[in-house]
C-alpha atoms as a PDB file:
ATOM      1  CA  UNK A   1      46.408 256.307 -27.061  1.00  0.00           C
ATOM      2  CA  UNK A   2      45.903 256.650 -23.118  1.00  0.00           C
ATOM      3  CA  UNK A   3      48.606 255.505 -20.776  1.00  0.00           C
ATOM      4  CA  UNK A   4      46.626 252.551 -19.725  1.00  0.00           C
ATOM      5  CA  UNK A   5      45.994 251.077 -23.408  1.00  0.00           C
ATOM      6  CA  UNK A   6      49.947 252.193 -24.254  1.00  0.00           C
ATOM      7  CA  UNK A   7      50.960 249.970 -20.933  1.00  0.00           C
ATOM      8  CA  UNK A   8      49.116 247.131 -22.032  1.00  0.00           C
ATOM      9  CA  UNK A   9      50.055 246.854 -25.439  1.00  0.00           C
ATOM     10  CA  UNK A  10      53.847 247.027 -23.709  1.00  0.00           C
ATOM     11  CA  UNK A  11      53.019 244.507 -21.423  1.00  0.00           C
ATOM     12  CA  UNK A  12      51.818 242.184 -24.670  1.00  0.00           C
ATOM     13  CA  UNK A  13      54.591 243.248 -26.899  1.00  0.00           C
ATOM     14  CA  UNK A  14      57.508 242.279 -24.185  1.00  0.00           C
ATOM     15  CA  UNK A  15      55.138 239.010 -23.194  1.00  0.00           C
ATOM     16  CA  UNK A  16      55.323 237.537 -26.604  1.00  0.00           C
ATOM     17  CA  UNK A  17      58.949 238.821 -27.149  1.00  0.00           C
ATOM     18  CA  UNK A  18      60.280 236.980 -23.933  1.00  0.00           C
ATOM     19  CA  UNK A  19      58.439 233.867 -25.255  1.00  0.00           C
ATOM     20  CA  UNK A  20      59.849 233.540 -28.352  1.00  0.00           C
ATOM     21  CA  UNK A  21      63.619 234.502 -26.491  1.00  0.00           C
ATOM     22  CA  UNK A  22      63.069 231.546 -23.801  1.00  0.00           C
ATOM     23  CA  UNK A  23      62.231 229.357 -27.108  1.00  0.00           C
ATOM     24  CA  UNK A  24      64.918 230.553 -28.920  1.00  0.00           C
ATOM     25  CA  UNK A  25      67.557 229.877 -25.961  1.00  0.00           C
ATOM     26  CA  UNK A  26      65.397 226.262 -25.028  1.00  0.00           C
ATOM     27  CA  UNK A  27      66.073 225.304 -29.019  1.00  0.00           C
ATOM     28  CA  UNK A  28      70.119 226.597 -29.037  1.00  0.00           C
ATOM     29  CA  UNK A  29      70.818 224.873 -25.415  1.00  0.00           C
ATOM     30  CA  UNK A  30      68.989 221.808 -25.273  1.00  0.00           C
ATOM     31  CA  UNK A  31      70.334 219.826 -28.036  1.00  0.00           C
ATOM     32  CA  UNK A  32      70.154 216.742 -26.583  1.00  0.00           C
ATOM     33  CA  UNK A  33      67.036 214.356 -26.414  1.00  0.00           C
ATOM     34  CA  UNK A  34      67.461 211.219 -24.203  1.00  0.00           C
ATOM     35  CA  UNK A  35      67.023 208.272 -25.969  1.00  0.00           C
ATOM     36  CA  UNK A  36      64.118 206.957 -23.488  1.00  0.00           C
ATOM     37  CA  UNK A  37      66.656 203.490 -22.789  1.00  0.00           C
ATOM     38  CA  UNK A  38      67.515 201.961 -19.531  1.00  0.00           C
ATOM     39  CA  UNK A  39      70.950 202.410 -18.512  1.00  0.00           C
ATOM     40  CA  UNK A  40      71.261 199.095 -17.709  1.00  0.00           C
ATOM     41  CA  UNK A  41      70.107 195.448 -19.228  1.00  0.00           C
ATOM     42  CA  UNK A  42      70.237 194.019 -22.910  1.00  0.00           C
ATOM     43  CA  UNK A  43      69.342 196.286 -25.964  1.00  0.00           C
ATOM     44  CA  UNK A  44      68.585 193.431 -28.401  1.00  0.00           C
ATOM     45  CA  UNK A  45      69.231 189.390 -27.192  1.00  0.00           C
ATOM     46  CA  UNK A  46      70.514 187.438 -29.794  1.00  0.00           C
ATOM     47  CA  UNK A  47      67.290 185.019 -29.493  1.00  0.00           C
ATOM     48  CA  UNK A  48      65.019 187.928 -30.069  1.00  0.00           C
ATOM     49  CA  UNK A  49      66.263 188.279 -33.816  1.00  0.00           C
ATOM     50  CA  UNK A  50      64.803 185.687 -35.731  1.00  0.00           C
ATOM     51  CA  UNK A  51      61.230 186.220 -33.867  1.00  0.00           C
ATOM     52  CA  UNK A  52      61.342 189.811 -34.962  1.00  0.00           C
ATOM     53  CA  UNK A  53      62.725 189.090 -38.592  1.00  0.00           C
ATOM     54  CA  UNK A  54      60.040 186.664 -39.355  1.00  0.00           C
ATOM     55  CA  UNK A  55      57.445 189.546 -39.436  1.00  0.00           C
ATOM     56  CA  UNK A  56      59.708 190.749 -42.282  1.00  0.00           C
ATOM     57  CA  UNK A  57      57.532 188.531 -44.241  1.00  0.00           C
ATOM     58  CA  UNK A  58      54.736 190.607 -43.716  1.00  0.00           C
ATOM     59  CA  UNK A  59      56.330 193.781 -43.527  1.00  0.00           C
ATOM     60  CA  UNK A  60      57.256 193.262 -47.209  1.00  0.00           C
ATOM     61  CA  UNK A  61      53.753 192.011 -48.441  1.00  0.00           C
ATOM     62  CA  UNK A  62      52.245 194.439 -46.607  1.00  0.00           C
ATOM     63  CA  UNK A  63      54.231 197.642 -48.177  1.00  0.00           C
ATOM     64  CA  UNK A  64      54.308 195.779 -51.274  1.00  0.00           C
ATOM     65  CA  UNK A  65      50.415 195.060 -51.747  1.00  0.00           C
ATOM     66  CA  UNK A  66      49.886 198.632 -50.322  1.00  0.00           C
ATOM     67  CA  UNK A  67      52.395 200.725 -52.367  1.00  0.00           C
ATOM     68  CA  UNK A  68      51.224 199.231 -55.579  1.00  0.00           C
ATOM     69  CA  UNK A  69      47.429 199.470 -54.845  1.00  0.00           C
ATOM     70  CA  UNK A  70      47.971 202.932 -54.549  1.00  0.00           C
ATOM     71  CA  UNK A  71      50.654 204.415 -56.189  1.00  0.00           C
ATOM     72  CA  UNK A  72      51.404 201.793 -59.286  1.00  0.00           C
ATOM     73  CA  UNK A  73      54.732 200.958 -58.743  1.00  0.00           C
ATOM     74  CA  UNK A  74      56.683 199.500 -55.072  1.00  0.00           C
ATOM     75  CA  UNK A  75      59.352 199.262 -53.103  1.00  0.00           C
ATOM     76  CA  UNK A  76      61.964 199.140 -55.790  1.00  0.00           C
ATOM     77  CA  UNK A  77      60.827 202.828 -56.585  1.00  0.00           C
ATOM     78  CA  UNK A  78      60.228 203.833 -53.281  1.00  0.00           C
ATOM     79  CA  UNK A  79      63.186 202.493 -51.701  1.00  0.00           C
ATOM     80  CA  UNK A  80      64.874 200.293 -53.439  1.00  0.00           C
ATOM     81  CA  UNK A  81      67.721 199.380 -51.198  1.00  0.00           C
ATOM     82  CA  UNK A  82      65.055 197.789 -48.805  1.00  0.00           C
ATOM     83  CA  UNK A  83      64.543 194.162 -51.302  1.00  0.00           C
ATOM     84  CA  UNK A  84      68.087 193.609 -51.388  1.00  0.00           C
ATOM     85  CA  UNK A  85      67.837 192.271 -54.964  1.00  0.00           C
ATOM     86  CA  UNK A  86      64.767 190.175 -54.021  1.00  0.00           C
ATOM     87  CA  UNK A  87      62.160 189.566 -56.539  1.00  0.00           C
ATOM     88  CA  UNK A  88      60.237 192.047 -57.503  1.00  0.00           C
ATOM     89  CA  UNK A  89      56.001 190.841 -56.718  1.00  0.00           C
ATOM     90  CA  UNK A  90      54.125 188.636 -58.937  1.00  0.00           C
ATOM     91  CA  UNK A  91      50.759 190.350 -59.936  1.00  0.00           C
ATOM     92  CA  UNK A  92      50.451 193.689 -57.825  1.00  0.00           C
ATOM     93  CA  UNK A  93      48.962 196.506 -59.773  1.00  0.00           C
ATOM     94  CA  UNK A  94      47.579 200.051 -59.153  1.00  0.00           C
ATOM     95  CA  UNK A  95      43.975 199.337 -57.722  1.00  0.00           C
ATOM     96  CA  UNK A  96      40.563 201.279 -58.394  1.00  0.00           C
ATOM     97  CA  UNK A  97      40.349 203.061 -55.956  1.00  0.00           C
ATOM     98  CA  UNK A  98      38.614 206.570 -55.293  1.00  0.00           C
ATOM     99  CA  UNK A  99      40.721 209.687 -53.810  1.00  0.00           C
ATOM    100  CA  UNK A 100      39.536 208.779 -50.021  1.00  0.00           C
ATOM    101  CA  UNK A 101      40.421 205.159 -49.896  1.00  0.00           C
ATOM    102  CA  UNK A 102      43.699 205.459 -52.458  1.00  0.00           C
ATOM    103  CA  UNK A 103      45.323 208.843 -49.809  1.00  0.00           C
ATOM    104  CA  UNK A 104      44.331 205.751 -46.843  1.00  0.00           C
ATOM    105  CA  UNK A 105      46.102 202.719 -48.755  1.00  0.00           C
ATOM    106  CA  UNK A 106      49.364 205.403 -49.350  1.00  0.00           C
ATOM    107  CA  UNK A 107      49.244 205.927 -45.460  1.00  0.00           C
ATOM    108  CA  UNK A 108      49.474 202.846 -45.114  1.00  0.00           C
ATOM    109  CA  UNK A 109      52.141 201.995 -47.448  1.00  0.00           C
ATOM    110  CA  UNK A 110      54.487 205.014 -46.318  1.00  0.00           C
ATOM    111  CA  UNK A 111      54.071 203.130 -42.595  1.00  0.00           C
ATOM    112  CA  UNK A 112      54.883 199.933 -44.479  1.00  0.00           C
ATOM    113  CA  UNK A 113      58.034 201.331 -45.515  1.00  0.00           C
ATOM    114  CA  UNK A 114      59.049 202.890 -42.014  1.00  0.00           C
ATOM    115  CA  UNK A 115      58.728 199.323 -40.493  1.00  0.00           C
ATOM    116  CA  UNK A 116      60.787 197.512 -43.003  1.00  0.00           C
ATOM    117  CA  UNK A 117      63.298 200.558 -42.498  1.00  0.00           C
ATOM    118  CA  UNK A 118      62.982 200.246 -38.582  1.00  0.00           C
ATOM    119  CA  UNK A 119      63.513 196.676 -38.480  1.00  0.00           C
ATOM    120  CA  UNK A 120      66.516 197.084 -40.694  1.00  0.00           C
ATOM    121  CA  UNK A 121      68.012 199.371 -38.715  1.00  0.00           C
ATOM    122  CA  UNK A 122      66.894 197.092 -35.591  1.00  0.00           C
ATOM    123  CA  UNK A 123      67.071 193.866 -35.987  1.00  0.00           C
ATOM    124  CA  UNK A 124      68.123 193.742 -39.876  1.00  0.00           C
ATOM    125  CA  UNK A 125      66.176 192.348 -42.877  1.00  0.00           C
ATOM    126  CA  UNK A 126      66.643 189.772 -45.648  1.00  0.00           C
ATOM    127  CA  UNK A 127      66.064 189.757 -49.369  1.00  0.00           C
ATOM    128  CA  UNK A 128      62.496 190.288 -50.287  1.00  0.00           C
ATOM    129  CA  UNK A 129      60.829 186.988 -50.386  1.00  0.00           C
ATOM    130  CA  UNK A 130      59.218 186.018 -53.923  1.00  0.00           C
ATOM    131  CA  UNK A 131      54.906 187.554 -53.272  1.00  0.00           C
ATOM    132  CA  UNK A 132      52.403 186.305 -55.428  1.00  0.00           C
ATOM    133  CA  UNK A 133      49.614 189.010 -55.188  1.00  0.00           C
ATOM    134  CA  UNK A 134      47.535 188.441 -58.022  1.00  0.00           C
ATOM    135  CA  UNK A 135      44.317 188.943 -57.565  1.00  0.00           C
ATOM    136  CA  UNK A 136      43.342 184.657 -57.815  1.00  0.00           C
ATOM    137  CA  UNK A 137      45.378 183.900 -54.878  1.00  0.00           C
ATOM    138  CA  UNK A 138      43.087 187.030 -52.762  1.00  0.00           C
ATOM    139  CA  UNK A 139      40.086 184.774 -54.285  1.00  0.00           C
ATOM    140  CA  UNK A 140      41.246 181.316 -53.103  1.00  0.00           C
ATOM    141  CA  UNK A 141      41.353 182.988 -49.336  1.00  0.00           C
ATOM    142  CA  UNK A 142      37.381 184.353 -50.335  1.00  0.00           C
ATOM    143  CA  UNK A 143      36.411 180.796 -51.954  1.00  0.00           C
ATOM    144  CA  UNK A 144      37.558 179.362 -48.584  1.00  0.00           C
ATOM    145  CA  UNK A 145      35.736 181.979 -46.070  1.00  0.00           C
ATOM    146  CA  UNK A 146      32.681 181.270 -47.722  1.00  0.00           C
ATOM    147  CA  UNK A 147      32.998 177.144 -48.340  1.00  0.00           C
ATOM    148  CA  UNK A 148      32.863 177.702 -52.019  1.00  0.00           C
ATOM    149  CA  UNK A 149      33.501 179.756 -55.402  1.00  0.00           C
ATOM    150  CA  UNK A 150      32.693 182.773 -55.437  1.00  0.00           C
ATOM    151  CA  UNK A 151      31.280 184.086 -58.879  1.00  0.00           C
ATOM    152  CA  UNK A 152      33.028 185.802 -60.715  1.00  0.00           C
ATOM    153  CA  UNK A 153      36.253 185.224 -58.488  1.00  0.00           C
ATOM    154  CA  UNK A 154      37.105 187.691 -56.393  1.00  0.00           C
ATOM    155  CA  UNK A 155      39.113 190.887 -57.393  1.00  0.00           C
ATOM    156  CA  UNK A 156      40.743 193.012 -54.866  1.00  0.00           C
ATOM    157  CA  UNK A 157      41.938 195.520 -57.411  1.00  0.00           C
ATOM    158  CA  UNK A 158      38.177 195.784 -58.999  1.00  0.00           C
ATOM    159  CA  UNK A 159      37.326 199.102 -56.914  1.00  0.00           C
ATOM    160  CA  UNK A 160      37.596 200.451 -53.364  1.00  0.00           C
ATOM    161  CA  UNK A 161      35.525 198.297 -50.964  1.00  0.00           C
ATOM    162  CA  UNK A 162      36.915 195.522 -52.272  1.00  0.00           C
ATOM    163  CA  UNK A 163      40.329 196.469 -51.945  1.00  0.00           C
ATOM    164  CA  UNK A 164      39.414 197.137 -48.890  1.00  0.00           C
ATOM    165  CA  UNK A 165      38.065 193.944 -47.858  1.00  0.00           C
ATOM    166  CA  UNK A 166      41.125 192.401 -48.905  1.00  0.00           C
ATOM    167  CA  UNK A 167      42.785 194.341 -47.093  1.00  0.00           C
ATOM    168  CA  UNK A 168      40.622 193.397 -43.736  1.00  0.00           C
ATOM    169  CA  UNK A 169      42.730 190.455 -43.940  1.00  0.00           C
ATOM    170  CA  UNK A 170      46.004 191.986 -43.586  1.00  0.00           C
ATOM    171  CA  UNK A 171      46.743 193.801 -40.807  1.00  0.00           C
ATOM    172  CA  UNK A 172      45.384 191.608 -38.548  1.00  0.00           C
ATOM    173  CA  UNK A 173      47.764 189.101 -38.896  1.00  0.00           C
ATOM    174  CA  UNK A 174      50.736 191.127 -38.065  1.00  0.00           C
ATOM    175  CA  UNK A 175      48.953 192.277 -35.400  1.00  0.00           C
ATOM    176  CA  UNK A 176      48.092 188.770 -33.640  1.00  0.00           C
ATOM    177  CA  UNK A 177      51.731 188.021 -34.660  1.00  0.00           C
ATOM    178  CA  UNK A 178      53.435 190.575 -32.243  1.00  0.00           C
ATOM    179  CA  UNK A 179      50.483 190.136 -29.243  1.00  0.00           C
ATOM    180  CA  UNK A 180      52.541 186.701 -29.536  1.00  0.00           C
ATOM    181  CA  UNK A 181      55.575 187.427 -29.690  1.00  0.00           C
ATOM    182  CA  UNK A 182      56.098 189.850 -27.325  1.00  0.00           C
ATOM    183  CA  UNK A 183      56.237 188.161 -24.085  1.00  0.00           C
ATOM    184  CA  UNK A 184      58.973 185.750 -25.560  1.00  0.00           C
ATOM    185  CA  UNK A 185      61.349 188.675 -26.423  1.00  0.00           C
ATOM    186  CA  UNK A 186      63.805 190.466 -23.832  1.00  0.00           C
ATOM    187  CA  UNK A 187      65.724 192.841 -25.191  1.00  0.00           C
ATOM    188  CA  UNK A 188      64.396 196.544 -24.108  1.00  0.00           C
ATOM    189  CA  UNK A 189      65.297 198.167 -27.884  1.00  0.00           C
ATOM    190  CA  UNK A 190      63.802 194.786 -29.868  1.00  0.00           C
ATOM    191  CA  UNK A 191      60.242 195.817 -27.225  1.00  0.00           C
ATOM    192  CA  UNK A 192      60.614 199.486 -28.323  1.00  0.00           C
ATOM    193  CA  UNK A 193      60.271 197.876 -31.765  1.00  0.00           C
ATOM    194  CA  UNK A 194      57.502 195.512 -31.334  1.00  0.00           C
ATOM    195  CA  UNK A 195      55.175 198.354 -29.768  1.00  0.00           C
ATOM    196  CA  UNK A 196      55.924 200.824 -32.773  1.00  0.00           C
ATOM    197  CA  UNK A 197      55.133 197.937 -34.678  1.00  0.00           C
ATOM    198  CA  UNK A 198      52.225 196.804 -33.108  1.00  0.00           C
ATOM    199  CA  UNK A 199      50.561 200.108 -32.492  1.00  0.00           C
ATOM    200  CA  UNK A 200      50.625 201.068 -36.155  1.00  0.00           C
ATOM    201  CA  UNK A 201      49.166 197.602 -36.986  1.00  0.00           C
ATOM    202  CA  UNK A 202      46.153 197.804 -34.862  1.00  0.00           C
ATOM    203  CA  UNK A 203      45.624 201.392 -36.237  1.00  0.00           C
ATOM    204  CA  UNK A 204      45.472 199.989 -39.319  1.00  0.00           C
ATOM    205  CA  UNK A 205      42.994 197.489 -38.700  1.00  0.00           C
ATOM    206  CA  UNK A 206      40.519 199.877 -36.741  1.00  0.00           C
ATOM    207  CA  UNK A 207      40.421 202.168 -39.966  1.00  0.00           C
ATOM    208  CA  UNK A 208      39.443 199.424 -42.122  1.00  0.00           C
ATOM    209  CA  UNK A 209      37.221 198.262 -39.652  1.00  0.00           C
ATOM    210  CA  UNK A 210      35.654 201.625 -39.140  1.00  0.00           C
ATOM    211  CA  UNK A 211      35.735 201.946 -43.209  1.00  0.00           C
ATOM    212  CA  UNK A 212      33.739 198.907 -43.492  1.00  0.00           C
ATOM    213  CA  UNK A 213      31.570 199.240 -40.517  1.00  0.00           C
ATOM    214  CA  UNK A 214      30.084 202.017 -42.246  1.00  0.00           C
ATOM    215  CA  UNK A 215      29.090 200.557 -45.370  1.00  0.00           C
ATOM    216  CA  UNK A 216      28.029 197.224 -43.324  1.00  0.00           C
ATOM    217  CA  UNK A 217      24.543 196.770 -44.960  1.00  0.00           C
ATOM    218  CA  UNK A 218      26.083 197.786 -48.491  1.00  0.00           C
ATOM    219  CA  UNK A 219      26.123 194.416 -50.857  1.00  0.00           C
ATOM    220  CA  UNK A 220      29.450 193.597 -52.289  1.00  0.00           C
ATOM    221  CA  UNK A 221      28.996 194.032 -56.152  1.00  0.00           C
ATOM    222  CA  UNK A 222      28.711 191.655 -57.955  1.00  0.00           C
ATOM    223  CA  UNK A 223      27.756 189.189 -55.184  1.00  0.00           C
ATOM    224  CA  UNK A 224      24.781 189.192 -53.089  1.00  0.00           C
ATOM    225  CA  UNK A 225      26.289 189.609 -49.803  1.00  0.00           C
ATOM    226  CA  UNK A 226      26.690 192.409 -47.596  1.00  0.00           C
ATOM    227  CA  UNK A 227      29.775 194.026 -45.969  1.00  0.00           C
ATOM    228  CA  UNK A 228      28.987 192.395 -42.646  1.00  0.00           C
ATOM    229  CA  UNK A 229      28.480 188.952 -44.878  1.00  0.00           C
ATOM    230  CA  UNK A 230      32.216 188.935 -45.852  1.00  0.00           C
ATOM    231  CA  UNK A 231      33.951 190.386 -42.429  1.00  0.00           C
ATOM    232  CA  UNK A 232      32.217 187.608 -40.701  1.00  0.00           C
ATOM    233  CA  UNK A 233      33.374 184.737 -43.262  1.00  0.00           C
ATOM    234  CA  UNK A 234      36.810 186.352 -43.064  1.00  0.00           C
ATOM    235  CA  UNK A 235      36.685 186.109 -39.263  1.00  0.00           C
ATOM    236  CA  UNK A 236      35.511 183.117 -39.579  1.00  0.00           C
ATOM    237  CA  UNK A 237      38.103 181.575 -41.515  1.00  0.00           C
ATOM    238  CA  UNK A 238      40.506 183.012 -39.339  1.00  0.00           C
ATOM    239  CA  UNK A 239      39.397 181.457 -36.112  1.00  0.00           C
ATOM    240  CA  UNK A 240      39.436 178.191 -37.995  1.00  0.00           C
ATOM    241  CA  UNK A 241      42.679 178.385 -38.946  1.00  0.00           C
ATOM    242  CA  UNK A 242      43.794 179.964 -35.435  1.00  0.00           C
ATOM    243  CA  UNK A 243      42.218 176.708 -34.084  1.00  0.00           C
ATOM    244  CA  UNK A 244      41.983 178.360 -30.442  1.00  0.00           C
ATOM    245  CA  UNK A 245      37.828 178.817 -30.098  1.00  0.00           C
ATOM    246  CA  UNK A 246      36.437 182.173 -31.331  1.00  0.00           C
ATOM    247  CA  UNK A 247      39.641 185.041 -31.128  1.00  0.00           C
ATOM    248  CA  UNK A 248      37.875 187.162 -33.626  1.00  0.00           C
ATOM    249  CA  UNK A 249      34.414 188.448 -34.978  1.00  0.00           C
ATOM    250  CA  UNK A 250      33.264 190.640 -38.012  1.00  0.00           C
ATOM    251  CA  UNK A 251      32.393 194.157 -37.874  1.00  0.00           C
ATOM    252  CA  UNK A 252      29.068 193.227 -36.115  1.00  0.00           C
ATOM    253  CA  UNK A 253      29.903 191.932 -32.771  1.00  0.00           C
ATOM    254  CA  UNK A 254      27.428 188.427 -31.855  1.00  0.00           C
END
């Protein structure tokens, strides 16, 4: 080897060596992580609670519709300190889903579970509420988007895009829920909360919307309507009930 390659592969050798010793001494001496918190003002106001525990409503349905769909069994198996003794969910079951959308629907329950711990450890939580999630109850909301029955009734838990468009009904509500609550809440650790919250909500939506954007033109078996057909009934039904003009629109824009 000539002195010029032997100097360079030195130069390399001592390089990498005095990288991983500044990491090493960077890992040993800075231990502590700042918590990101003003030094001054009001971590959580007393007001704030009970507008941040009534999204525990949610927070449970949500983990429990999601955990269920996916992996057969919920939050008593997952983590069953979290329903304090509340009652376990009327009609949940493991859905039909393929290997895409069921590893989605598990993402989404493992978040499920984080915010139901975060709020806990927050703001606190109650006992699960009593959640009917049978699949007739997911049909009554469909009957109403469209202005009548749907037939057969509607079945979340028949196969993926359907669980899927049941699901198009979820997240967005917890979503709108925080946009609203946040500029009635003070405290600068309940705000850290609401954005984690809020951020992982509207994820959620824009994968389901992305999910069913691209099978938009796909009919909805065993109905004659598309995709787009039933995002734009659910939307519907939501600015109806909203009662505040047009707030939201299915997957194609008008």
């Amino acid at each position: 080897m000539s002195s010029k390659l032997l100097f360079i592969h030195f130069l390399v050798t001592y390089m990498v060596l005095n990288e991983f010793f500044l990491m090493s001494i960077s890992y040993t001496t800075n231990t502590y992580c700042p918590s990101g918190y003003p030094e001054e003002g009001v971590a959580i106001e007393k007001e704030n609670i009970d507008k941040m525990q009534f999204a525990v409503n949610l927070e449970f349905l949500e983990a429990e519709y999601f955990l269920w769909a996916s992996y057969g069994f919920g939050l008593d198996v997952v983590a069953p300190n979290l329903p304090m003794s509340g009652p376990p969910p009327i009609g949940a079951r493991k859905a039909n889903l393929d290997q895409l959308t069921n590893n989605i629907i598990k993402e989404f329950a493992n978040q499920e579970v984080g915010h139901l711990r975060s709020l806990n450890s927050t703001v606190g939580v109650f006992p699960r509420p009593l959640l009917d999630l049978s699949a007739k109850n997911f049909a009554k909301i469909f009957d109403d988007a469209f202005g009548h029955k749907l037939v057969p009734p509607f079945d979340p838990y028949r196969d993926s895009l359907s669980y899927m468009l049941s699901c198009y009904v979820i997240p967005y509500v917890g979503l709108v829920g925080y946009v609203g609550t946040n500029p009635n809440i003070n405290g600068y650790e309940t705000k850290r909360l609401l954005a984690g919250l809020l951020g992982v909500e509207s994820g959620q939506d824009a994968v389901i919307r992305m999910y069913l954007y691209e099978r938009a033109t796909e009919l909805v078996s065993p109905y004659q309507y598309t995709v787009a057909d039933f995002t734009s009934r659910i939307s519907g039904l939501r600015n109806k009930l909203g009662n505040c003009g047009i707030k939201d629109e299915g997957i194609y824009i008008q």
